[in-house]
Each structure stands twice: as structure tokens, then as C-alpha cells.
C-alpha atoms as a PDB file:
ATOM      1  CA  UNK A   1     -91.250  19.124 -32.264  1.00  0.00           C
ATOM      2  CA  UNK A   2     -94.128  17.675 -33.339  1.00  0.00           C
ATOM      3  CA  UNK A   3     -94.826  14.051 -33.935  1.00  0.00           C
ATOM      4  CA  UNK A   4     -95.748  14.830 -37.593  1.00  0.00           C
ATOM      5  CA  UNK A   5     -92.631  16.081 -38.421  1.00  0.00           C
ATOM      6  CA  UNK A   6     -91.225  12.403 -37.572  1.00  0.00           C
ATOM      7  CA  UNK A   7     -90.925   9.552 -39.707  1.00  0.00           C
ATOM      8  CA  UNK A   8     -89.929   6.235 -39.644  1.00  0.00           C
ATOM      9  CA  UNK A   9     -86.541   5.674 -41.862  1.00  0.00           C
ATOM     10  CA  UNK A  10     -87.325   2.340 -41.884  1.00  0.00           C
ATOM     11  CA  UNK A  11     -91.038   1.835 -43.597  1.00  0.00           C
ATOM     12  CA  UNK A  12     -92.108   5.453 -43.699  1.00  0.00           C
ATOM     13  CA  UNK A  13     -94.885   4.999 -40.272  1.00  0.00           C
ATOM     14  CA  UNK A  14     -95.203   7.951 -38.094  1.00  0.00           C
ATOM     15  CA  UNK A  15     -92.455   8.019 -35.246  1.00  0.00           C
ATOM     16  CA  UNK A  16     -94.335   8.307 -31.517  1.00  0.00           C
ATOM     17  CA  UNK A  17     -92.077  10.462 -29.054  1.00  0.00           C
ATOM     18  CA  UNK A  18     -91.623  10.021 -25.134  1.00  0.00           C
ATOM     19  CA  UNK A  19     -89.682  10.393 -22.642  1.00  0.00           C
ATOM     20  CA  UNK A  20     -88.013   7.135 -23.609  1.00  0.00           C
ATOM     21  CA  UNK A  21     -87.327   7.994 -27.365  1.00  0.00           C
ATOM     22  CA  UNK A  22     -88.439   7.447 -30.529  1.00  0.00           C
ATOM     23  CA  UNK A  23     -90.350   4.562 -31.490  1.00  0.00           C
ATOM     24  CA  UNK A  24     -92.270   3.423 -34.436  1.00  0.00           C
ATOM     25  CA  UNK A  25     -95.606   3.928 -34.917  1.00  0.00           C
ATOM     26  CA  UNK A  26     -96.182   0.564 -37.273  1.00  0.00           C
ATOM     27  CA  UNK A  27     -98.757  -1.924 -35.565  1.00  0.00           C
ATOM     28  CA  UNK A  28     -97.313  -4.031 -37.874  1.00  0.00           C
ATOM     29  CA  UNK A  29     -94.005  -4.515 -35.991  1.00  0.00           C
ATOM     30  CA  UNK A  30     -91.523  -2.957 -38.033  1.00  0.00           C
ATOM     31  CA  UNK A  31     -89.105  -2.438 -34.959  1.00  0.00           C
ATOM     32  CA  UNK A  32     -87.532   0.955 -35.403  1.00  0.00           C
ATOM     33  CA  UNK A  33     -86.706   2.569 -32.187  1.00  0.00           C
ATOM     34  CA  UNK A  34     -83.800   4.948 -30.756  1.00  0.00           C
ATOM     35  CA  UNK A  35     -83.943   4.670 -26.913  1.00  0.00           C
ATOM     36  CA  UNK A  36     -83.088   8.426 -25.387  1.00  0.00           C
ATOM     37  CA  UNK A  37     -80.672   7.143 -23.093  1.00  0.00           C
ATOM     38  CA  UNK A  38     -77.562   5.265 -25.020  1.00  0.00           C
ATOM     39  CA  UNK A  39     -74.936   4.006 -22.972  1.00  0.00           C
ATOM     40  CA  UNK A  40     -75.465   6.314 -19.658  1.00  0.00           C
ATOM     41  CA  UNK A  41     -75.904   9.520 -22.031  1.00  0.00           C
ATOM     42  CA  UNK A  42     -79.322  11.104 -22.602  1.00  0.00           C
ATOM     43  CA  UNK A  43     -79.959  12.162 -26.458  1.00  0.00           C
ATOM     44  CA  UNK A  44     -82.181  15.411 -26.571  1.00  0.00           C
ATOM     45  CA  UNK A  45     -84.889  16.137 -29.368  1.00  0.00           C
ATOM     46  CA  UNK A  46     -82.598  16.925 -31.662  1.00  0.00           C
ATOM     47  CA  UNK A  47     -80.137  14.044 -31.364  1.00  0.00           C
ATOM     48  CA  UNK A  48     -82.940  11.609 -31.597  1.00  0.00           C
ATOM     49  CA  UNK A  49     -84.390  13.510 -34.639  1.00  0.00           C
ATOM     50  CA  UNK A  50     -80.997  13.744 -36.444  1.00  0.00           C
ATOM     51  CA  UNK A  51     -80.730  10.153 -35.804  1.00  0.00           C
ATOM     52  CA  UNK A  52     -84.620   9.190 -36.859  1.00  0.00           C
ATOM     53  CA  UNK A  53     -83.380  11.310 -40.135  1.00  0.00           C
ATOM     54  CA  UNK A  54     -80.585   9.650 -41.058  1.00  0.00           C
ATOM     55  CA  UNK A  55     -77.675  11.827 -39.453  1.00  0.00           C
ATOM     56  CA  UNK A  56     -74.790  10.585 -37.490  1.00  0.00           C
ATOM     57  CA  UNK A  57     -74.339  12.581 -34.092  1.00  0.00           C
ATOM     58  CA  UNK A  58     -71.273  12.701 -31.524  1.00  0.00           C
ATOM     59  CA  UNK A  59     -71.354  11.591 -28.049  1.00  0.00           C
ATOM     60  CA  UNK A  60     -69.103  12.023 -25.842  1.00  0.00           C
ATOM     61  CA  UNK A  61     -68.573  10.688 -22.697  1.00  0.00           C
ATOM     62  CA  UNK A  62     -70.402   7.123 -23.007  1.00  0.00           C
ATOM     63  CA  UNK A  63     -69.995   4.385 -20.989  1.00  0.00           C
ATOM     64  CA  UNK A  64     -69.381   0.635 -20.880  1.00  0.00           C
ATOM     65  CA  UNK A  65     -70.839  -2.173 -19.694  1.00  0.00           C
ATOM     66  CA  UNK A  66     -67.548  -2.336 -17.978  1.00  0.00           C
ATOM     67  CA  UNK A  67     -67.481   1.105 -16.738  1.00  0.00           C
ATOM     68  CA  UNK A  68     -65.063   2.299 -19.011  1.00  0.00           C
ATOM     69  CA  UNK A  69     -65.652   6.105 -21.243  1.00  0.00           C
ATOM     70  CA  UNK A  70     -65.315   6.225 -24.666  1.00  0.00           C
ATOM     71  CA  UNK A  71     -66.741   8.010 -27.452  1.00  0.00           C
ATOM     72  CA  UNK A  72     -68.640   6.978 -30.743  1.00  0.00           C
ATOM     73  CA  UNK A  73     -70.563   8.065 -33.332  1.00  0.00           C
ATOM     74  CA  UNK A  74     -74.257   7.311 -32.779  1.00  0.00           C
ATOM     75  CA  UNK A  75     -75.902   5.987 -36.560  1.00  0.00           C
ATOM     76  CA  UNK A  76     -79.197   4.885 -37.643  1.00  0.00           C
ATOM     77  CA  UNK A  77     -78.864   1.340 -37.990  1.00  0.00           C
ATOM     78  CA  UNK A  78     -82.048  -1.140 -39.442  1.00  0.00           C
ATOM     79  CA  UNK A  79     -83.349  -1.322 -36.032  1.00  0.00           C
ATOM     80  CA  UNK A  80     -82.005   1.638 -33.937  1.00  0.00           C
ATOM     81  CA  UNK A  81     -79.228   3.067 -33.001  1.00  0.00           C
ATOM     82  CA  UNK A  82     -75.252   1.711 -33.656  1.00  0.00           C
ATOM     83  CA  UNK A  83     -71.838   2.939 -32.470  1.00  0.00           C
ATOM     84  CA  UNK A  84     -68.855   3.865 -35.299  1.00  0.00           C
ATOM     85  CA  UNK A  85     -65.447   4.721 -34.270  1.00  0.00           C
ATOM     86  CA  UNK A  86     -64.461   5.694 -37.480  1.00  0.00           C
ATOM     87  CA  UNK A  87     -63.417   9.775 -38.106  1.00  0.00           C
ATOM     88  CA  UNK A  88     -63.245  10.518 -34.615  1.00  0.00           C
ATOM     89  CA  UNK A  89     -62.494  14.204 -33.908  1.00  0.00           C
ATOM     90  CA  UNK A  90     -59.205  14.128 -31.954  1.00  0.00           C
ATOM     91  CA  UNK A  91     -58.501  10.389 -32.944  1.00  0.00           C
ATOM     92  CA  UNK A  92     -55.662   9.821 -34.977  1.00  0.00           C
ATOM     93  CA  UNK A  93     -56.286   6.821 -38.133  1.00  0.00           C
ATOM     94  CA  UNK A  94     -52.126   5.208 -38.791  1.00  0.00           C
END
């Protein structure tokens, strides 16, 4: 994927791609970054580039600071990525 196909969600800069994720292009510090490795689980191309656009994705198997698995919803938050719990697959809501 090329780097022109990525854009920043947050002010619209060109995204730069490495092995460490997606980062913001913007020398004027805008921020916007999704690290490839979230909470012991590495995000391939096209979890970070669902994520740069906008998309929730699933991940499984994360873990804790503690140790502990659990899984979340990765979403785009105003500086990178967030967690959600809500509408897990498998997860009944009382």
C-alpha cells in the first residue's frame, strides 16, 4: 500500500508507514499515530489502514498490563488508537 493512499483523519497530512505504524506526516505536530503493536498484538497493513480510515477492527487475544487476555475493539480515537468493549461477538449485553 502506498503512502499516498494514506491520510491523516485528523488534519488531512499524508500518513508515513513503518515498521512501527502509522504516523502523521504534519511537521506541525498534529499527533496522529496508530502504533503496529497494541497491547502484545501486531496490526497488519490493513488493520492499521482500516483504523487510519475510520473503521473499527477486532482483536483478539490482547493483553494487560497485568498479564491478563481480553478482547476489544480497536477505534480511531483524536490521537490514535482506543479500546471499546461494546458489541462484542460472543459477549452477552443484560
Amino acid at each position: 500500500m502506498s503512502e499516498l493512499e494514506w491520510v491523516c483523519p485528523k488534519c488531512g497530512s499524508a500518513m508515513r508507514i513503518n515498521k512501527g505504524g502509522a504516523f502523521c506526516a504534519d511537521e506541525n505536530g498534529c499527533g496522529f499515530r496508530v502504533w503496529r503493536k497494541v497491547a502484545g498484538k501486531e496490526l497488519t497493513d490493513e488493520e492499521l489502514n482500516a483504523l487510519v480510515r475510520g473503521r473499527k477492527v477486532l482483536a483478539l487475544g490482547l493483553k494487560s498490563k497485568a498479564g491478563k487476555s481480553f478482547n476489544a475493539w480497536l477505534v480511531p480515537g483524536a490521537e490514535g488508537v482506543e479500546f471499546s468493549f461494546e458489541g462484542l461477538p460472543g459477549k452477552e449485553t443484560n
